[in-house]
PDB file of N, CA and C in Angstrom:
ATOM      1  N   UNK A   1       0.816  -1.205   0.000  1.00  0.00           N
ATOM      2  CA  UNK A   1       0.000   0.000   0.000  1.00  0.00           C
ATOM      3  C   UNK A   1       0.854   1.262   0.000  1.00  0.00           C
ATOM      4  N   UNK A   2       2.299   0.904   0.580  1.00  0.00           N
ATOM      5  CA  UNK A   2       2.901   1.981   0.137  1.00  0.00           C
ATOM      6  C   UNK A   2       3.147   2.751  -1.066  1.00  0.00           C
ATOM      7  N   UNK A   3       2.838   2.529  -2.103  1.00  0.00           N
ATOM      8  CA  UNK A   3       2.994   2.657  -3.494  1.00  0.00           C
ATOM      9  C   UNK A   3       1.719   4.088  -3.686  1.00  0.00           C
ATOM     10  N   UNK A   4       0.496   3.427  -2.858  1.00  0.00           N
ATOM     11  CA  UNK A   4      -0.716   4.589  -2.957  1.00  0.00           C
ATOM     12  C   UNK A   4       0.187   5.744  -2.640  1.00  0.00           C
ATOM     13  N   UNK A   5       0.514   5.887  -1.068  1.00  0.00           N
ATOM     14  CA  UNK A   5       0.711   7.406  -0.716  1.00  0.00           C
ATOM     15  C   UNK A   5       1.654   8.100  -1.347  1.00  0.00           C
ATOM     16  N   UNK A   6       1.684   8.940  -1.619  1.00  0.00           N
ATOM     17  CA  UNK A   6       2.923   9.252  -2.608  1.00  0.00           C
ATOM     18  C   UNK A   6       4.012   9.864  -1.716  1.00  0.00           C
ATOM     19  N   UNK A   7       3.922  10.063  -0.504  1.00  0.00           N
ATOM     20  CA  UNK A   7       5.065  10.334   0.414  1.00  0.00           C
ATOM     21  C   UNK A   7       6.180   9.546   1.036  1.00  0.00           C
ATOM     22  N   UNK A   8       6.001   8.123   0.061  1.00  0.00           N
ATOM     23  CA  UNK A   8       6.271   6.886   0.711  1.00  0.00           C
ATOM     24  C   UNK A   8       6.564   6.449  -0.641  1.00  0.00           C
ATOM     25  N   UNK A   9       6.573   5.080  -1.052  1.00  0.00           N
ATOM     26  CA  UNK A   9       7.954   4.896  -2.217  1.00  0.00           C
ATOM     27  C   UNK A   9       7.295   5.239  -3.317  1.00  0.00           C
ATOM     28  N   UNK A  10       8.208   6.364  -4.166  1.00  0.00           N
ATOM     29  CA  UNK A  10       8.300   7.131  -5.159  1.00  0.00           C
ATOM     30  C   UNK A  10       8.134   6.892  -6.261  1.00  0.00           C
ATOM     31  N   UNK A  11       9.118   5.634  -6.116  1.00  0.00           N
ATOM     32  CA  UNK A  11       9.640   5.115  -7.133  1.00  0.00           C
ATOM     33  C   UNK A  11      10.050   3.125  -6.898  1.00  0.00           C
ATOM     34  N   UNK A  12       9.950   2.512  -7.802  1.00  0.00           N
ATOM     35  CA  UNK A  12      10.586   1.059  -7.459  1.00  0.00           C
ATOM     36  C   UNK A  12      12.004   1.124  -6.727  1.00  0.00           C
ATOM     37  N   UNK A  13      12.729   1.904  -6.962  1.00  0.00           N
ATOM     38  CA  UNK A  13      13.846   1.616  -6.046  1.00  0.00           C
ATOM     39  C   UNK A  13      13.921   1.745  -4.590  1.00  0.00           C
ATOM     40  N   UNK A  14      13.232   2.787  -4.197  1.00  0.00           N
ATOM     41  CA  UNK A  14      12.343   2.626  -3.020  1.00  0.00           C
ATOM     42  C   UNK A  14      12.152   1.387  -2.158  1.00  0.00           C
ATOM     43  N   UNK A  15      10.920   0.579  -3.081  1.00  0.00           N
ATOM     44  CA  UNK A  15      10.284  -0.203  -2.556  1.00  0.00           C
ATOM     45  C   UNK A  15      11.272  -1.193  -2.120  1.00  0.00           C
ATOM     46  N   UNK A  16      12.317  -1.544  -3.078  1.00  0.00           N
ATOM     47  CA  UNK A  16      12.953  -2.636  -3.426  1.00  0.00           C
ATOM     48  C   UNK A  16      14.446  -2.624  -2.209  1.00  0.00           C
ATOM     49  N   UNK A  17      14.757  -0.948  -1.829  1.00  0.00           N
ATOM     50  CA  UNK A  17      15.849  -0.692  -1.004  1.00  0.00           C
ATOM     51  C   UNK A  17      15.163  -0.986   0.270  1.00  0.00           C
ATOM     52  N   UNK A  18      13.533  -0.991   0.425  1.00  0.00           N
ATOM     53  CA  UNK A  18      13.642  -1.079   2.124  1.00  0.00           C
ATOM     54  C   UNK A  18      13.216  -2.400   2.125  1.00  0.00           C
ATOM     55  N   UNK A  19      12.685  -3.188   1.355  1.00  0.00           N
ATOM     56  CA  UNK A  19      12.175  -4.510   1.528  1.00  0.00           C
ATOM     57  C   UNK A  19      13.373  -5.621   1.511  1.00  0.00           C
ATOM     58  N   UNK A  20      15.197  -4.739   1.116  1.00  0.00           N
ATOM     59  CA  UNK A  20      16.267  -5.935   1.045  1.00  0.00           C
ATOM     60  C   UNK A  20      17.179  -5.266   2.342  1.00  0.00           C
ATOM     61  N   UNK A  21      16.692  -3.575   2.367  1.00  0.00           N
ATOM     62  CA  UNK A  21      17.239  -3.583   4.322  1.00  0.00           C
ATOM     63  C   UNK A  21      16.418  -4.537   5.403  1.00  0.00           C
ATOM     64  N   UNK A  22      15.631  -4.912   4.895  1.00  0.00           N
ATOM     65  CA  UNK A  22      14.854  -5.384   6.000  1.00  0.00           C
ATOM     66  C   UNK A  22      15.236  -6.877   5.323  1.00  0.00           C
ATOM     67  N   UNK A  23      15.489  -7.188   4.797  1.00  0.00           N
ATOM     68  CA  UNK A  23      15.972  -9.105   4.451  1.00  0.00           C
ATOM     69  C   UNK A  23      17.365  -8.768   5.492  1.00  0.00           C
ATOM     70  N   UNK A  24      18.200  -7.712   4.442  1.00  0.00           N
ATOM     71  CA  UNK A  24      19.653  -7.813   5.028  1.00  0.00           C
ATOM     72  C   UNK A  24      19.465  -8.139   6.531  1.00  0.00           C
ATOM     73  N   UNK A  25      18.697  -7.167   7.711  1.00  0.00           N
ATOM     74  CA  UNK A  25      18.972  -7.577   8.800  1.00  0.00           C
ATOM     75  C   UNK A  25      18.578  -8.990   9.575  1.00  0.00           C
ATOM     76  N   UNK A  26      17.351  -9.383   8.650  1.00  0.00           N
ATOM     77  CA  UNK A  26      16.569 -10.324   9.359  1.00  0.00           C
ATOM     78  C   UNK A  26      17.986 -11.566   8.746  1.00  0.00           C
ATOM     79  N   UNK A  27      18.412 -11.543   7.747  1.00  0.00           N
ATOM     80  CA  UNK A  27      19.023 -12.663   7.485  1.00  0.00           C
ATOM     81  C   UNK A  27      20.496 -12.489   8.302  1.00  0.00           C
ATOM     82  N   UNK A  28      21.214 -11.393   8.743  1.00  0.00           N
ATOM     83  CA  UNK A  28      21.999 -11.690   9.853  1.00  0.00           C
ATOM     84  C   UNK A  28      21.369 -11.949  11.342  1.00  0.00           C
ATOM     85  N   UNK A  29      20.171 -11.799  12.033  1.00  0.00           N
ATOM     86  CA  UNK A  29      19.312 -12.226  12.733  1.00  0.00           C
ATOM     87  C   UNK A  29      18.968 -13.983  12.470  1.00  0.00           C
ATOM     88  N   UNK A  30      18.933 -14.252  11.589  1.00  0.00           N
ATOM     89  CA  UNK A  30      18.662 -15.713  11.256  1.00  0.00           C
ATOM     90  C   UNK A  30      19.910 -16.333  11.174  1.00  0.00           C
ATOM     91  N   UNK A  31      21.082 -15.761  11.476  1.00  0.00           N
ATOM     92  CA  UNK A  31      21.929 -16.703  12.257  1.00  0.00           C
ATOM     93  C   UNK A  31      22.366 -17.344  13.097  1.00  0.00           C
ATOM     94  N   UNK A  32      21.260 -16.985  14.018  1.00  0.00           N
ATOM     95  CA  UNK A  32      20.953 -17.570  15.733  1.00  0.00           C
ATOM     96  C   UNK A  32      19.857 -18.351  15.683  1.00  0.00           C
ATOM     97  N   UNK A  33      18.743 -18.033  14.719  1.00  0.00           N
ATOM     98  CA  UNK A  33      17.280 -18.371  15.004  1.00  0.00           C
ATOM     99  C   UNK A  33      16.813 -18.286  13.333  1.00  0.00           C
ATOM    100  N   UNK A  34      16.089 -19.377  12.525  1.00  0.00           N
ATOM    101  CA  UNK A  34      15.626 -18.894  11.883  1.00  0.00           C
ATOM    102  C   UNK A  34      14.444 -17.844  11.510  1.00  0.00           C
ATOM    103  N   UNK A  35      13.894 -16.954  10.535  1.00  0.00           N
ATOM    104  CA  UNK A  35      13.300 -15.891  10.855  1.00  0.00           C
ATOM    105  C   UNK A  35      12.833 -16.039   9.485  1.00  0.00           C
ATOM    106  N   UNK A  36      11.403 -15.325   9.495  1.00  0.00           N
ATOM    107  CA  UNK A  36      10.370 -15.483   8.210  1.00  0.00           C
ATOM    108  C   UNK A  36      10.015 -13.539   7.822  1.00  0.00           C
ATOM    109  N   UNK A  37      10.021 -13.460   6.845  1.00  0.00           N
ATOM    110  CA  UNK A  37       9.795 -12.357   6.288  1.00  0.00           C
ATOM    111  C   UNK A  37       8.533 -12.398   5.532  1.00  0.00           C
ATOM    112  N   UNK A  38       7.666 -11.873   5.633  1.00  0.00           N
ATOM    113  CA  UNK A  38       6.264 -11.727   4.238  1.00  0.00           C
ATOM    114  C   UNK A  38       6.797 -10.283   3.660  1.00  0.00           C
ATOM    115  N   UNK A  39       6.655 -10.394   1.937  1.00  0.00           N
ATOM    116  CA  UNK A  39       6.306  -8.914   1.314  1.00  0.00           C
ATOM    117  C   UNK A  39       4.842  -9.253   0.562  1.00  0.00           C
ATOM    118  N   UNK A  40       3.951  -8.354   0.942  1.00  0.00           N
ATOM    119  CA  UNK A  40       2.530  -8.004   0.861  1.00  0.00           C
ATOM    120  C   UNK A  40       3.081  -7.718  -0.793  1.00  0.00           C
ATOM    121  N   UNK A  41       2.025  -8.710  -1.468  1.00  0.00           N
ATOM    122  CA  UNK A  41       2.249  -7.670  -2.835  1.00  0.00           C
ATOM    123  C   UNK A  41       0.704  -7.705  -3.473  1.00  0.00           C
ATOM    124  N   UNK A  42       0.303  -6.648  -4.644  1.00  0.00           N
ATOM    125  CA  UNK A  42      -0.984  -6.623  -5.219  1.00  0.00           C
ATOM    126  C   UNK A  42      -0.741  -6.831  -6.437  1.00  0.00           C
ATOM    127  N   UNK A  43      -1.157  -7.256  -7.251  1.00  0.00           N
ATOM    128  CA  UNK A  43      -1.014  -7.263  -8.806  1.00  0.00           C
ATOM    129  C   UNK A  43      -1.084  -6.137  -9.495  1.00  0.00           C
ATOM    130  N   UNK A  44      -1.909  -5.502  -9.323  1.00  0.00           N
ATOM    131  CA  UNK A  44      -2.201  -4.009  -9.533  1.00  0.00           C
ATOM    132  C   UNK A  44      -1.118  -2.811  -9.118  1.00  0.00           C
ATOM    133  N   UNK A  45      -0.526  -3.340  -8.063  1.00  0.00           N
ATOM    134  CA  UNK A  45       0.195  -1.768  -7.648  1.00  0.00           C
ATOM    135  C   UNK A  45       2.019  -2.705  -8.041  1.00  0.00           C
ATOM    136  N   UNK A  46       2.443  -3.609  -7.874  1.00  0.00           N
ATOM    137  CA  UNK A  46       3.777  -4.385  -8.430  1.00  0.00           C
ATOM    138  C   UNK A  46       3.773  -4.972 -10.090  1.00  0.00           C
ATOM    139  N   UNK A  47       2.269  -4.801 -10.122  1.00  0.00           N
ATOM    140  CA  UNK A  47       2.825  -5.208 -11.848  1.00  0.00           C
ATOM    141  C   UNK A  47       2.741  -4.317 -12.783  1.00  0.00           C
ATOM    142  N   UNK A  48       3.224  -3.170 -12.384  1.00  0.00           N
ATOM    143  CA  UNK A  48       2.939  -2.108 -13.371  1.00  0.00           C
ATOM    144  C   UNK A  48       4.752  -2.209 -14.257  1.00  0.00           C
ATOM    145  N   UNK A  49       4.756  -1.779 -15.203  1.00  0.00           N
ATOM    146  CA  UNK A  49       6.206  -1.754 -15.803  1.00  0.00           C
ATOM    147  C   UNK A  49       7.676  -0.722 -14.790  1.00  0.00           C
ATOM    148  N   UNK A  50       6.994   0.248 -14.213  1.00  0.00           N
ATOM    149  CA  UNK A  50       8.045   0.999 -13.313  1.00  0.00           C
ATOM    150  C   UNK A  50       8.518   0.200 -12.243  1.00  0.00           C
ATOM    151  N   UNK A  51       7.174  -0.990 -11.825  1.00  0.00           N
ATOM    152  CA  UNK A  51       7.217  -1.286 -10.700  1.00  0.00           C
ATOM    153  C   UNK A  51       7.769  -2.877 -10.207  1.00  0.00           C
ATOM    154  N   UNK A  52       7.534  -3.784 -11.049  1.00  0.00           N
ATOM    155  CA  UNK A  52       7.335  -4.974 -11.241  1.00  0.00           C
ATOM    156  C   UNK A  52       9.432  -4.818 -10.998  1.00  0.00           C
ATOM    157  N   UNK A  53      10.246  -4.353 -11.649  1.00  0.00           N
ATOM    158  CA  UNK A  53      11.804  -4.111 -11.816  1.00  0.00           C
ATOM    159  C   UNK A  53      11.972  -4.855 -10.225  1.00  0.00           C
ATOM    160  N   UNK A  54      11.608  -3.905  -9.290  1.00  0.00           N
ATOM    161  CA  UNK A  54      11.717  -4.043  -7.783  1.00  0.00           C
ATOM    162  C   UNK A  54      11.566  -5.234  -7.533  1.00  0.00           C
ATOM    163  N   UNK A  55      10.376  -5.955  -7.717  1.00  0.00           N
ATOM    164  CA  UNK A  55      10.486  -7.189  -7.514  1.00  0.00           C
ATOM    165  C   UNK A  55      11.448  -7.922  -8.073  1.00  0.00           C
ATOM    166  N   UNK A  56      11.858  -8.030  -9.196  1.00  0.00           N
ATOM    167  CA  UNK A  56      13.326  -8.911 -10.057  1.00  0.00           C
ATOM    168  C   UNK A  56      14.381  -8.755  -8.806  1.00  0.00           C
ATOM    169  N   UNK A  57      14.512  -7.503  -8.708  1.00  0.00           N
ATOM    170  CA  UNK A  57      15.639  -7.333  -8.025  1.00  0.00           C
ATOM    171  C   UNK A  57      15.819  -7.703  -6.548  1.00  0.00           C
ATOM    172  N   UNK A  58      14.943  -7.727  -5.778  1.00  0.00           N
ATOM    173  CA  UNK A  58      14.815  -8.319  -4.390  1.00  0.00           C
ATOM    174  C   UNK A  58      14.861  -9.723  -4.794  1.00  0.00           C
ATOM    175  N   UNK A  59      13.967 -10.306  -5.797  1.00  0.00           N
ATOM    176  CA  UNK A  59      14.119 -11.699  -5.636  1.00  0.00           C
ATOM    177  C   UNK A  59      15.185 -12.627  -6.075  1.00  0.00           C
ATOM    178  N   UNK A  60      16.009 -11.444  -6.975  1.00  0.00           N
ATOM    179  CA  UNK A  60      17.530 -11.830  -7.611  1.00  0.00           C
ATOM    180  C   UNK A  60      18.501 -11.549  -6.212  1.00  0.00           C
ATOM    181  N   UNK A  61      18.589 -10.479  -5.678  1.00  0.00           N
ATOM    182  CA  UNK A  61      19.376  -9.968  -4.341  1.00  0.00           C
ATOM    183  C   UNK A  61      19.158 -11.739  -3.036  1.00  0.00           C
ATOM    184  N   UNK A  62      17.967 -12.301  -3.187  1.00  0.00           N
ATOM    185  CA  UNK A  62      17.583 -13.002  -2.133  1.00  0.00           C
ATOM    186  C   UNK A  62      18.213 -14.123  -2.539  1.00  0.00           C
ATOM    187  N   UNK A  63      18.217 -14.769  -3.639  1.00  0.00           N
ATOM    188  CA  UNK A  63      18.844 -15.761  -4.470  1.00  0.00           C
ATOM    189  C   UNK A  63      20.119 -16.028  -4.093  1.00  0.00           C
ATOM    190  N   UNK A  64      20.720 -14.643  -4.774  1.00  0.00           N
ATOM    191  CA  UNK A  64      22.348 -14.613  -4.678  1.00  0.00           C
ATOM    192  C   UNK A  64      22.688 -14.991  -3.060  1.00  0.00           C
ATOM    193  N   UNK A  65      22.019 -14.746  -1.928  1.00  0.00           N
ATOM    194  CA  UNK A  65      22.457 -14.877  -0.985  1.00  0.00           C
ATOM    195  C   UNK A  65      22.706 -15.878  -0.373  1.00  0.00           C
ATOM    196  N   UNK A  66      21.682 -17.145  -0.793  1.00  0.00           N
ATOM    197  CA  UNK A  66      21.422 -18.511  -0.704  1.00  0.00           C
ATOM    198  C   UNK A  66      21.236 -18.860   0.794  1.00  0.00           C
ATOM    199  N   UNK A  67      20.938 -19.994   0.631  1.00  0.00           N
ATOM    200  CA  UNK A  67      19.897 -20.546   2.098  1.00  0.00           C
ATOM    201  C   UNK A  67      18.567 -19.831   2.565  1.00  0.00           C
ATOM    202  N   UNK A  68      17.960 -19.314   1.097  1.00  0.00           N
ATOM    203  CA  UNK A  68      16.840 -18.328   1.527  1.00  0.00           C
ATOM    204  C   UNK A  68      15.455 -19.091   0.899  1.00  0.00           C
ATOM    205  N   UNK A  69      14.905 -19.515   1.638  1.00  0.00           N
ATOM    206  CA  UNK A  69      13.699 -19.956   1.252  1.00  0.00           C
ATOM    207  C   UNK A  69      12.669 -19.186   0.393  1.00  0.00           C
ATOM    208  N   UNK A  70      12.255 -18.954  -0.896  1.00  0.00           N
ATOM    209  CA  UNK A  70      11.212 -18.073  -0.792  1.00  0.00           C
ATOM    210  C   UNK A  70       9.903 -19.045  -1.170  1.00  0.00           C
ATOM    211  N   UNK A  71       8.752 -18.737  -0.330  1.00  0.00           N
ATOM    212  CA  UNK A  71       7.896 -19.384  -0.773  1.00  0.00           C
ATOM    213  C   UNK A  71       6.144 -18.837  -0.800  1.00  0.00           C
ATOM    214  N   UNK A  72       5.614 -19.382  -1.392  1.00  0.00           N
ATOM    215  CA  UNK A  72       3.895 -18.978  -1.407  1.00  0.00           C
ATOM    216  C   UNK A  72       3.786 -19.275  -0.014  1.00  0.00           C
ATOM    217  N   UNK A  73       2.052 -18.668   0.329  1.00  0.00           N
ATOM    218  CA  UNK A  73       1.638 -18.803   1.329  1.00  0.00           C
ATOM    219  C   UNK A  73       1.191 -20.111   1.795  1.00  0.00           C
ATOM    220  N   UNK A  74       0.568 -20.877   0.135  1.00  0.00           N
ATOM    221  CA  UNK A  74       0.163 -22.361   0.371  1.00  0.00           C
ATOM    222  C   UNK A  74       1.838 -23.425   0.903  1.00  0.00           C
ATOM    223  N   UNK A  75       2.795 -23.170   0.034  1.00  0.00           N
ATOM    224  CA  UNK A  75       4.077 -23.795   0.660  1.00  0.00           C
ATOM    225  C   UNK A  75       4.059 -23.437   2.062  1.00  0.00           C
ATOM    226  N   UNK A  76       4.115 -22.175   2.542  1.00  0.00           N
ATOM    227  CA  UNK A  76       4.303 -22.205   4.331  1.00  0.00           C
ATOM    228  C   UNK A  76       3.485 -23.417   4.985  1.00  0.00           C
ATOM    229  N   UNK A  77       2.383 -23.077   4.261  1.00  0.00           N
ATOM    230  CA  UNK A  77       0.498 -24.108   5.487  1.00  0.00           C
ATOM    231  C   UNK A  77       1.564 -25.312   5.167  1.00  0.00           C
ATOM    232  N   UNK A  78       1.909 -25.874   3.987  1.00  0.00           N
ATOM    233  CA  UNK A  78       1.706 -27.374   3.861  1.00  0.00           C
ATOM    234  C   UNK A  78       3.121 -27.849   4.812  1.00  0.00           C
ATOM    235  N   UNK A  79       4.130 -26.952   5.062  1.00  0.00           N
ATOM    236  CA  UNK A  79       4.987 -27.187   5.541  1.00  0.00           C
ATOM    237  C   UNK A  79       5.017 -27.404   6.920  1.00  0.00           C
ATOM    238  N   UNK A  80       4.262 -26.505   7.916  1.00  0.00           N
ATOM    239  CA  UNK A  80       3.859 -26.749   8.797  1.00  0.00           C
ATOM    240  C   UNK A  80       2.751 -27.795   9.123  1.00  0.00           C
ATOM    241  N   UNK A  81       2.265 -27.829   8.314  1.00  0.00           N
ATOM    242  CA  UNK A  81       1.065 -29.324   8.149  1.00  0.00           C
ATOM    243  C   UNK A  81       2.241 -30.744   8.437  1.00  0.00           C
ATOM    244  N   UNK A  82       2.933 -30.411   7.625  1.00  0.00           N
ATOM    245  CA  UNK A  82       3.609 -31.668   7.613  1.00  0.00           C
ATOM    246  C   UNK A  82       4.450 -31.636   9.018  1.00  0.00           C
ATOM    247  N   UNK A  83       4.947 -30.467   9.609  1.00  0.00           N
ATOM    248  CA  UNK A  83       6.064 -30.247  10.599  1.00  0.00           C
ATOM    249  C   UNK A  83       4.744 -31.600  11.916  1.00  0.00           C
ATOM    250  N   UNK A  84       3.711 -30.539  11.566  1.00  0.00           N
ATOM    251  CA  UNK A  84       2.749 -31.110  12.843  1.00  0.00           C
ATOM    252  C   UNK A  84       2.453 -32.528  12.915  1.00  0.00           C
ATOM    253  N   UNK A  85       2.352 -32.997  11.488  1.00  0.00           N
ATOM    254  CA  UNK A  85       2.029 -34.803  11.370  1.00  0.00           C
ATOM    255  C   UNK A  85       3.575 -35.338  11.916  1.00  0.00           C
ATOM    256  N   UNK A  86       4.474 -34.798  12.022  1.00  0.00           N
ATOM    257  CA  UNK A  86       5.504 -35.895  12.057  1.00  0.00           C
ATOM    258  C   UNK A  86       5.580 -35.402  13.267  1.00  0.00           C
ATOM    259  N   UNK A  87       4.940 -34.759  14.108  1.00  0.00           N
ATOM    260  CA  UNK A  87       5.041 -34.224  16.035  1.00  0.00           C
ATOM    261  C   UNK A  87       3.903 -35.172  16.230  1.00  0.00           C
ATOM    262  N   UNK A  88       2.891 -35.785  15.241  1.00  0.00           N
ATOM    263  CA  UNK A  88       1.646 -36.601  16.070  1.00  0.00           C
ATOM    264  C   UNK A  88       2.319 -37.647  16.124  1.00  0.00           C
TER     265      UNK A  88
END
């Protein structure tokens, strides 16, 4: 929703610089503990041509870093589905 206000990211580089400060720290944080990140996205406000870039680039930045899970929301459920059957 940041994308609406216009006082808030401008531009894709924006979006894309605070959503990989906020990986950068959580993934030195996830060297003690692992740690889960969500980015909220809409089709409408990330798939525009200015905007959609940002995404390449966080998800290329997350890649390069490796040991980074990225996944849908249905991958999280089923994963924990399964975490819980093998605790019954």
């Amino acid at each position: 929703m940041q994308f609406l206000n216009t006082n808030r990211f401008a531009r894709a580089a924006d979006f894309a610089d605070y959503v990989l400060d906020a990986f950068d720290w959580l993934h030195r944080e996830g060297a003690r503990a692992p740690k889960m990140m969500s980015i909220g996205l809409h089709l409408r406000m990330i798939g525009r041509p200015g905007r959609i870039g940002a995404l390449d680039r966080i998800l290329a930045a997350m890649r390069a870093r490796g040991g980074v899970w990225i996944a849908r929301r249905q991958d999280i459920a089923r994963h924990w589905l399964a975490c819980a059957a093998r605790q019954a």
